[in-house]
PDB file of N, CA and C in Angstrom:
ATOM      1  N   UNK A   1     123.230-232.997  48.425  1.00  0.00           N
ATOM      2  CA  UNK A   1     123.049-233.736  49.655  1.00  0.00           C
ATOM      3  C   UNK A   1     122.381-235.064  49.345  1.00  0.00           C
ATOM      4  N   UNK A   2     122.777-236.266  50.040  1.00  0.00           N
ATOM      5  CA  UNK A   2     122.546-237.576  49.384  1.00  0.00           C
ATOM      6  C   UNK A   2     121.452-237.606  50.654  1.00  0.00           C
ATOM      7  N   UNK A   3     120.037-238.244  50.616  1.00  0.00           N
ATOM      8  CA  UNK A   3     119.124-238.629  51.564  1.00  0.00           C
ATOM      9  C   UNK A   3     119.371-240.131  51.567  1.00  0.00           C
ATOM     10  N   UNK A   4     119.019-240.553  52.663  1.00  0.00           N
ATOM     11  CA  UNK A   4     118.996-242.511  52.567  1.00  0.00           C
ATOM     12  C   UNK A   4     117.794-243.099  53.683  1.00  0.00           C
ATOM     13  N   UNK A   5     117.351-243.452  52.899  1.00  0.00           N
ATOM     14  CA  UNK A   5     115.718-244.251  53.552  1.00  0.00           C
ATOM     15  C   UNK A   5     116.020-245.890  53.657  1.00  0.00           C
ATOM     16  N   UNK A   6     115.665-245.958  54.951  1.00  0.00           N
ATOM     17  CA  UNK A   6     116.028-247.023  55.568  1.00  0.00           C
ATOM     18  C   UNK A   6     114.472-247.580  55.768  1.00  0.00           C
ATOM     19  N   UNK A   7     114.505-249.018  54.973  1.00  0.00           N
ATOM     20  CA  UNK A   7     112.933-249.508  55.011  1.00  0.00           C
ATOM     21  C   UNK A   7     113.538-250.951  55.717  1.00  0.00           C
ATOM     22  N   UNK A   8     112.190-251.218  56.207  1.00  0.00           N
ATOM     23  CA  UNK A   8     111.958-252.704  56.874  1.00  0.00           C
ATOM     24  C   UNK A   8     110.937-253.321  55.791  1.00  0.00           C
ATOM     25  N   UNK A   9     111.360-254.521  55.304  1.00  0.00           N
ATOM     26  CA  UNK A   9     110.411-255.069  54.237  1.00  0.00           C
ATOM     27  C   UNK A   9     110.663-256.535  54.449  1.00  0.00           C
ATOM     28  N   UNK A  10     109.542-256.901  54.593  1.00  0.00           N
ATOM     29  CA  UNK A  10     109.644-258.304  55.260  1.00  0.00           C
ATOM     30  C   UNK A  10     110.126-258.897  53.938  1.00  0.00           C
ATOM     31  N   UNK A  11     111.009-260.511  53.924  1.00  0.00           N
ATOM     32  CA  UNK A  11     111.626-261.076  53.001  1.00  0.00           C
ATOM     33  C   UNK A  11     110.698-261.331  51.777  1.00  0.00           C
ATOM     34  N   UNK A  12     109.647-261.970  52.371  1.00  0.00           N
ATOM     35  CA  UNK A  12     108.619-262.555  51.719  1.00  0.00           C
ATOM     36  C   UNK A  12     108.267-261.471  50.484  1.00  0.00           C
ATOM     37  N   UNK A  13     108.147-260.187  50.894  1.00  0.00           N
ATOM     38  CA  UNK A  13     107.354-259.242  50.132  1.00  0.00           C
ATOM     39  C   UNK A  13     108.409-258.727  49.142  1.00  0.00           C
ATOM     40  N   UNK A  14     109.642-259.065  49.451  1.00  0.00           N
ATOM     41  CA  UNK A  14     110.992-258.272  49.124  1.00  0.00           C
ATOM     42  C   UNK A  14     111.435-259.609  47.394  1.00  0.00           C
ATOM     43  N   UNK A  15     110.911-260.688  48.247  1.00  0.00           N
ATOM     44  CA  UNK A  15     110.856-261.624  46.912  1.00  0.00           C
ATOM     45  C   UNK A  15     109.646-262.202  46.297  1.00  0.00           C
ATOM     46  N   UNK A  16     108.277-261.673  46.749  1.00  0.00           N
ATOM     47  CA  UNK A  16     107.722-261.278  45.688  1.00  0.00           C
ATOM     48  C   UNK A  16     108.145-260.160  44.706  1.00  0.00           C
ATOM     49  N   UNK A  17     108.556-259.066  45.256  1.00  0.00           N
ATOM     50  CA  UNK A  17     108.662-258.114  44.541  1.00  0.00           C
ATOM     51  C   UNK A  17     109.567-258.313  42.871  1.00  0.00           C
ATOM     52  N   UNK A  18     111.119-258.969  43.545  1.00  0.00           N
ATOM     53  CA  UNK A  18     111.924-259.352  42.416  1.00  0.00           C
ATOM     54  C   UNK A  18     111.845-260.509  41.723  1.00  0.00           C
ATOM     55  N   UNK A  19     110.602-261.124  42.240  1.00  0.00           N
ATOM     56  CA  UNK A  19     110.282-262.294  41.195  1.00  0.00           C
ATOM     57  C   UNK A  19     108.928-261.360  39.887  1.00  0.00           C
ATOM     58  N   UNK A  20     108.564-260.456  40.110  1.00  0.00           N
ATOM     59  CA  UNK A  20     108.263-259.335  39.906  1.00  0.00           C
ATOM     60  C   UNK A  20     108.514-259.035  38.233  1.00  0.00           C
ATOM     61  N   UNK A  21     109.867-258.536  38.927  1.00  0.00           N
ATOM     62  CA  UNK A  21     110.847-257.844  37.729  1.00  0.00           C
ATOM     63  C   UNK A  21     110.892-258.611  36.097  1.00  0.00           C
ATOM     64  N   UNK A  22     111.318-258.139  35.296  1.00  0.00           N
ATOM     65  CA  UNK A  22     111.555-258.608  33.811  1.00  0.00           C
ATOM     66  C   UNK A  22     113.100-258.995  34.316  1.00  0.00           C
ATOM     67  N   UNK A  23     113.406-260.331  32.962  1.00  0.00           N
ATOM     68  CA  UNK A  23     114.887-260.337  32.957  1.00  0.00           C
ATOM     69  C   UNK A  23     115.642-259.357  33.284  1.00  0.00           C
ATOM     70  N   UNK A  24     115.919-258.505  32.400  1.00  0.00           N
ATOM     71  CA  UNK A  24     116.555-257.205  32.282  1.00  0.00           C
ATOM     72  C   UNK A  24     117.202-256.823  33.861  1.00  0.00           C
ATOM     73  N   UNK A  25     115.642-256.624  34.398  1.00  0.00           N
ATOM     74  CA  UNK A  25     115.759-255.765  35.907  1.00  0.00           C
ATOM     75  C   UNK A  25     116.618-256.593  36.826  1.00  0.00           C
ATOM     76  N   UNK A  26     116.265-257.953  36.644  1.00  0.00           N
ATOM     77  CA  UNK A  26     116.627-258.965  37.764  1.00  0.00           C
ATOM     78  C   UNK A  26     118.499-259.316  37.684  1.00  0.00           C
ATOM     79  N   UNK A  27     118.718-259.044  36.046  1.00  0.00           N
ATOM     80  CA  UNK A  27     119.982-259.496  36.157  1.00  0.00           C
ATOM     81  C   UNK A  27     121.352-258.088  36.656  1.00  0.00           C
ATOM     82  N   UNK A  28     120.040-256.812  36.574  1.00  0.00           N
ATOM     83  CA  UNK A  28     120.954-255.284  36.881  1.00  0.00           C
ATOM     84  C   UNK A  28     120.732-255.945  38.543  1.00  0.00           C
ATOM     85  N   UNK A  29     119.609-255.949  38.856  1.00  0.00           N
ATOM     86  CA  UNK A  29     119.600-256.481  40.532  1.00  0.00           C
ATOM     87  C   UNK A  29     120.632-257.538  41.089  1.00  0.00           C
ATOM     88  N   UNK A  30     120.690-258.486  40.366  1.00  0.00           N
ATOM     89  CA  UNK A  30     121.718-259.393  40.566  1.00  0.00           C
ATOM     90  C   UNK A  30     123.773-258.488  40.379  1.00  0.00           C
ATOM     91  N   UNK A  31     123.348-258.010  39.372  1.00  0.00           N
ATOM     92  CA  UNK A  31     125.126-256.982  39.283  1.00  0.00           C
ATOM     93  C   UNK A  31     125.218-256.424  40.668  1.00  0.00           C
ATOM     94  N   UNK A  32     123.734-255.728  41.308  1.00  0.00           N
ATOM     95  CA  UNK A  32     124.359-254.988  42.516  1.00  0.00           C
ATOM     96  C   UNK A  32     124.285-255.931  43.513  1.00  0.00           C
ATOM     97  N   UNK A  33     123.984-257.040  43.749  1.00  0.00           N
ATOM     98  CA  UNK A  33     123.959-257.840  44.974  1.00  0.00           C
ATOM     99  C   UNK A  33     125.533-258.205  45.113  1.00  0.00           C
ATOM    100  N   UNK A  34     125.836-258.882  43.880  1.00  0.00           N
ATOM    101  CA  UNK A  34     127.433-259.568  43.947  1.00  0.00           C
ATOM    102  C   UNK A  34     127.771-258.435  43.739  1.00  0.00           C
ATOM    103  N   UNK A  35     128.267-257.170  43.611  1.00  0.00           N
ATOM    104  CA  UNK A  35     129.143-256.276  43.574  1.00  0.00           C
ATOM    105  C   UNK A  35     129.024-255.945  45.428  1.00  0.00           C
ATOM    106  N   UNK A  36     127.754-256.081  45.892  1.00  0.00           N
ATOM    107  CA  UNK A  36     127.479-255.630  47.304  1.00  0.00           C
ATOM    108  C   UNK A  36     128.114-256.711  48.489  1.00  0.00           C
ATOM    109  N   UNK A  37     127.815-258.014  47.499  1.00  0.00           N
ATOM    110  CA  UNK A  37     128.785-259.193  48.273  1.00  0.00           C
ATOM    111  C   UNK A  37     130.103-258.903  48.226  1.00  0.00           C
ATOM    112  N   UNK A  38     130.998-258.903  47.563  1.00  0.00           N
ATOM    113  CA  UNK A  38     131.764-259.043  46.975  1.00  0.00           C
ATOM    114  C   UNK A  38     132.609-258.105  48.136  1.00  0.00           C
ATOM    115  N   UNK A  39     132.343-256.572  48.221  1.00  0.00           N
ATOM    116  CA  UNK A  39     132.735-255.230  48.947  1.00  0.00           C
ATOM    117  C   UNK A  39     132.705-256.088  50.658  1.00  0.00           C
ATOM    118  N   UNK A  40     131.845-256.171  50.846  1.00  0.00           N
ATOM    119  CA  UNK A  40     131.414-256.861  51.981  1.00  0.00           C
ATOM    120  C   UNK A  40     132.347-257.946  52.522  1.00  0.00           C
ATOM    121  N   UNK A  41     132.454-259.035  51.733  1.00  0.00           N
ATOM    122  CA  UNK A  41     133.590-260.270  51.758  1.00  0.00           C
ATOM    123  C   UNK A  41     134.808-259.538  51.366  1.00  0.00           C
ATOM    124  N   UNK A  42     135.418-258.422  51.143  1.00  0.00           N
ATOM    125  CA  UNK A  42     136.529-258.292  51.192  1.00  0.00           C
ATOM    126  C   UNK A  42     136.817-257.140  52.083  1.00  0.00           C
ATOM    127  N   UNK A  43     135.987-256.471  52.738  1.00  0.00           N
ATOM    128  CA  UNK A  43     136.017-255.694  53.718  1.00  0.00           C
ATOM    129  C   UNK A  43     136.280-256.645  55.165  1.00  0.00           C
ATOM    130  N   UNK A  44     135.407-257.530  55.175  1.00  0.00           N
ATOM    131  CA  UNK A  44     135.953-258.703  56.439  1.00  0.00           C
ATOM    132  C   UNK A  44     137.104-259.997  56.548  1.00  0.00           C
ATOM    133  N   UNK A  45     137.146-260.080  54.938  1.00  0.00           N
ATOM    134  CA  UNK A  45     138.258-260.758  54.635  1.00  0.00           C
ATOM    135  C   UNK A  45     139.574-260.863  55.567  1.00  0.00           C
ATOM    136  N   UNK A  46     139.980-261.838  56.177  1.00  0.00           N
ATOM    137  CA  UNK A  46     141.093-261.850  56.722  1.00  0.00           C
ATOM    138  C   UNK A  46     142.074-263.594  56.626  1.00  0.00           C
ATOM    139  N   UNK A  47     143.536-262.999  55.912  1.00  0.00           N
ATOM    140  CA  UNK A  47     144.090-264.022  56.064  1.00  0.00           C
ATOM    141  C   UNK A  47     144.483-264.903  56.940  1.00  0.00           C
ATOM    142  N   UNK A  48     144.209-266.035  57.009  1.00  0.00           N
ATOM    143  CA  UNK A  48     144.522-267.262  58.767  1.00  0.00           C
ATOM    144  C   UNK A  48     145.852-267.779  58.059  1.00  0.00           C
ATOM    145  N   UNK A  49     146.538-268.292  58.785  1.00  0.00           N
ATOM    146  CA  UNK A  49     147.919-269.384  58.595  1.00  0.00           C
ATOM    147  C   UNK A  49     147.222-270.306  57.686  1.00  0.00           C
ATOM    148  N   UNK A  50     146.445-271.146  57.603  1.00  0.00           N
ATOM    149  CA  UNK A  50     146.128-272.057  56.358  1.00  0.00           C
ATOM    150  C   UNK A  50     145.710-271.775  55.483  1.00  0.00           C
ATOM    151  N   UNK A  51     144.937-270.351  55.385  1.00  0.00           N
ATOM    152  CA  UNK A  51     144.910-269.610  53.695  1.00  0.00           C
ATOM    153  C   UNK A  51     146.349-268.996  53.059  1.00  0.00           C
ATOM    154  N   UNK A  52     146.851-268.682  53.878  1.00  0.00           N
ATOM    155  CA  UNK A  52     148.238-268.042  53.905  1.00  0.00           C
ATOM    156  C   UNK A  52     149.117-269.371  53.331  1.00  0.00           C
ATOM    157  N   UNK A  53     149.196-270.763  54.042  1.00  0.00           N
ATOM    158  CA  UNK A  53     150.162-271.807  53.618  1.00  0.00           C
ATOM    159  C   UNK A  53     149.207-272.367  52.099  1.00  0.00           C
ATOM    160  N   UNK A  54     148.043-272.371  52.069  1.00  0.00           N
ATOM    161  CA  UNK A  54     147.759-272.668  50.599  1.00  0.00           C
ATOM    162  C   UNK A  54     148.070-272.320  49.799  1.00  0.00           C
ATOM    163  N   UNK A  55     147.984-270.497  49.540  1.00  0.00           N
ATOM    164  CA  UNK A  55     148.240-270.035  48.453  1.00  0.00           C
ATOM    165  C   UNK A  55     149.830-270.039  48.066  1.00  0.00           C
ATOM    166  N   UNK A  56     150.522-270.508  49.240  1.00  0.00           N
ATOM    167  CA  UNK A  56     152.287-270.219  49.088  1.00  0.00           C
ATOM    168  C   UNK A  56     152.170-271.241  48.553  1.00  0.00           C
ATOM    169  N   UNK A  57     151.274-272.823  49.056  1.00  0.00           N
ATOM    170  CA  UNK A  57     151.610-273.426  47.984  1.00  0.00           C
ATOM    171  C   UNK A  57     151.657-274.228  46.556  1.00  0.00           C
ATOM    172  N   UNK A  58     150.342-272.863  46.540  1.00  0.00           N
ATOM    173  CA  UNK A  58     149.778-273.412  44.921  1.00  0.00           C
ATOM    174  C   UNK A  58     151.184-272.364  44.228  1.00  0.00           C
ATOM    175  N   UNK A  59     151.684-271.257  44.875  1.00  0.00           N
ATOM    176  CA  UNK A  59     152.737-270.565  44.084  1.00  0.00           C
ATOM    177  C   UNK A  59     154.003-271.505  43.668  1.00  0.00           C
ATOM    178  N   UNK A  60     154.190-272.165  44.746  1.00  0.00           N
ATOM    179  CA  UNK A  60     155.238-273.378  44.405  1.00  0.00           C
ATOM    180  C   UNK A  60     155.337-273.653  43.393  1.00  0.00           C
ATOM    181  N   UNK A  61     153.619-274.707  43.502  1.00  0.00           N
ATOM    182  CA  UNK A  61     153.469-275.143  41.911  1.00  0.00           C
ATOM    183  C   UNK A  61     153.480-274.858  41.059  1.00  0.00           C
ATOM    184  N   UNK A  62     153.219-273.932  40.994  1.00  0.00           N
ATOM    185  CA  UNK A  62     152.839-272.460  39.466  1.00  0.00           C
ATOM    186  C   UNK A  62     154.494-272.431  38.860  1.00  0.00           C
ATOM    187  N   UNK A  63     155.253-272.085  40.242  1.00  0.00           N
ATOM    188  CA  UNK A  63     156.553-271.656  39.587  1.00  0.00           C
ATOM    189  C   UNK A  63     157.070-272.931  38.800  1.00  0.00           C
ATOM    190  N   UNK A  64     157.051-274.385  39.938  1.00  0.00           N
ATOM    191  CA  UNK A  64     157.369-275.179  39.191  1.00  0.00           C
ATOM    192  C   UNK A  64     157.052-276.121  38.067  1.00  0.00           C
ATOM    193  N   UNK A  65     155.900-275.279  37.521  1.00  0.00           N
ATOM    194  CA  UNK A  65     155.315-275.768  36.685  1.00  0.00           C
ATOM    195  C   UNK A  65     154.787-276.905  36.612  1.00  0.00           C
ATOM    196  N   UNK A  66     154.474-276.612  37.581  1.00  0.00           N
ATOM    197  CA  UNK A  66     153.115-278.064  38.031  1.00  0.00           C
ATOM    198  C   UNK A  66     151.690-277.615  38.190  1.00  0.00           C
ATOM    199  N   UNK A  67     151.103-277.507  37.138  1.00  0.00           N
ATOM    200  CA  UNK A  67     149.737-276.623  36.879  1.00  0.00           C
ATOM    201  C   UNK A  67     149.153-277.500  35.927  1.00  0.00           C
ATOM    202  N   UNK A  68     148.195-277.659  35.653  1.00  0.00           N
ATOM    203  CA  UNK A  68     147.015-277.703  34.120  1.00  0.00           C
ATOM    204  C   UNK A  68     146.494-276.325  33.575  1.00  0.00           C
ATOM    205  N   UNK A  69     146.296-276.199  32.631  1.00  0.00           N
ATOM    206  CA  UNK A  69     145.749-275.030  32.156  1.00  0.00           C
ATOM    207  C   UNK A  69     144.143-275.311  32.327  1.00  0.00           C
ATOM    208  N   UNK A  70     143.121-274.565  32.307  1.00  0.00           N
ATOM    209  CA  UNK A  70     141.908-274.715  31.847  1.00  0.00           C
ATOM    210  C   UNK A  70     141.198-275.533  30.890  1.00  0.00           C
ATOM    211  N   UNK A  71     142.046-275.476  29.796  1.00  0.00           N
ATOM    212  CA  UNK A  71     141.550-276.110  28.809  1.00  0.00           C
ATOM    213  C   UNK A  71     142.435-277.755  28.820  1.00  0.00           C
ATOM    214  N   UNK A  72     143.497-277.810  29.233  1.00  0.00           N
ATOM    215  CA  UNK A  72     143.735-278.916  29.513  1.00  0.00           C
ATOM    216  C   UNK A  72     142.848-280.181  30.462  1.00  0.00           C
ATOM    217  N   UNK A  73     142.699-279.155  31.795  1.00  0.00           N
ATOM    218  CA  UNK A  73     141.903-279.908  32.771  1.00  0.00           C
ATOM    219  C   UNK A  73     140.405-280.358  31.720  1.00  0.00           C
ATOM    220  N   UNK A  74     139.893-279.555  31.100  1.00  0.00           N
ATOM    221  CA  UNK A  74     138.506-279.843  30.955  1.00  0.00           C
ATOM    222  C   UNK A  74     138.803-281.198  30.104  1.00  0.00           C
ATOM    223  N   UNK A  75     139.568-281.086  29.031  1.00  0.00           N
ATOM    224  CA  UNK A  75     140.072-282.533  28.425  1.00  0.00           C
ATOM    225  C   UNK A  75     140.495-283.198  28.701  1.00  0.00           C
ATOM    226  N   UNK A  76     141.057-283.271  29.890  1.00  0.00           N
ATOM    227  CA  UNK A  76     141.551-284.557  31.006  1.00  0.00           C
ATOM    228  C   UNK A  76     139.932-285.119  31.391  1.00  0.00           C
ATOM    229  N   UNK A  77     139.363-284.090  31.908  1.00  0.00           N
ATOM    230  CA  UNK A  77     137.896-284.452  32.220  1.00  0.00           C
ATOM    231  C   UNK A  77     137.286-285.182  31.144  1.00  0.00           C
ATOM    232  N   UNK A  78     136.992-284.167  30.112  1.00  0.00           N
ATOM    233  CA  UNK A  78     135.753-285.559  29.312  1.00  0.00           C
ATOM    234  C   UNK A  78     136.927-286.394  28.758  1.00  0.00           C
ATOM    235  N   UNK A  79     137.721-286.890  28.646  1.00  0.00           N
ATOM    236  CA  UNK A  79     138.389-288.208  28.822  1.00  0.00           C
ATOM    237  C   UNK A  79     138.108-289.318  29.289  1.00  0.00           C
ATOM    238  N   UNK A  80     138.019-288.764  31.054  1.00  0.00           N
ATOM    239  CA  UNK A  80     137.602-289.278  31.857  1.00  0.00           C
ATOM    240  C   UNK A  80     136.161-289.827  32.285  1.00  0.00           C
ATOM    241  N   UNK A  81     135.828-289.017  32.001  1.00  0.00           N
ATOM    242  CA  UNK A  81     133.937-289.487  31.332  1.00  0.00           C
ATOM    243  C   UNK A  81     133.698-289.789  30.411  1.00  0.00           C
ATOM    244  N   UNK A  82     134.395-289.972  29.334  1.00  0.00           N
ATOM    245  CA  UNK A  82     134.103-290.868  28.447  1.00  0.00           C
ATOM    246  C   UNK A  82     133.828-291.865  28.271  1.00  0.00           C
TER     247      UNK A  82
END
């Protein structure tokens, strides 16, 4: 049987606490926040007509091979700042 305790902890005390922590702790704390975001933003997630017409038409591009790679863009970049 799983129990679940439901606390009220004011913010303040909640970030003293994890300023607290060692590296270690803070970055396992950090895995469960964005894993907790993450569930959350895709549980409410919903596609609109202009997320929907973007991604059709970055596919365009993709197909027609109108893309940069990663490593291209970044060397277009410091190019450009150069």
């Amino acid at each position: 049987m799983k129990t679940t305790v439901n606390l009220q902890i004011p913010l303040e005390t909640l970030t003293d606490a994890i300023c607290s922590l060692n590296l270690e702790h803070k970055r396992q704390l950090l895995d469960i926040l964005e894993q907790k975001i993450f569930e959350e933003e895709e549980k409410n997630y919903k596609d609109d007509d202009e997320t929907i017409a973007e991604i059709e038409a970055i596919r365009v591009e993709y197909k027609a091979g109108d893309y940069l790679t990663l490593d291209e863009y970044l060397a277009k970049n410091s190019e450009q700042s150069s």
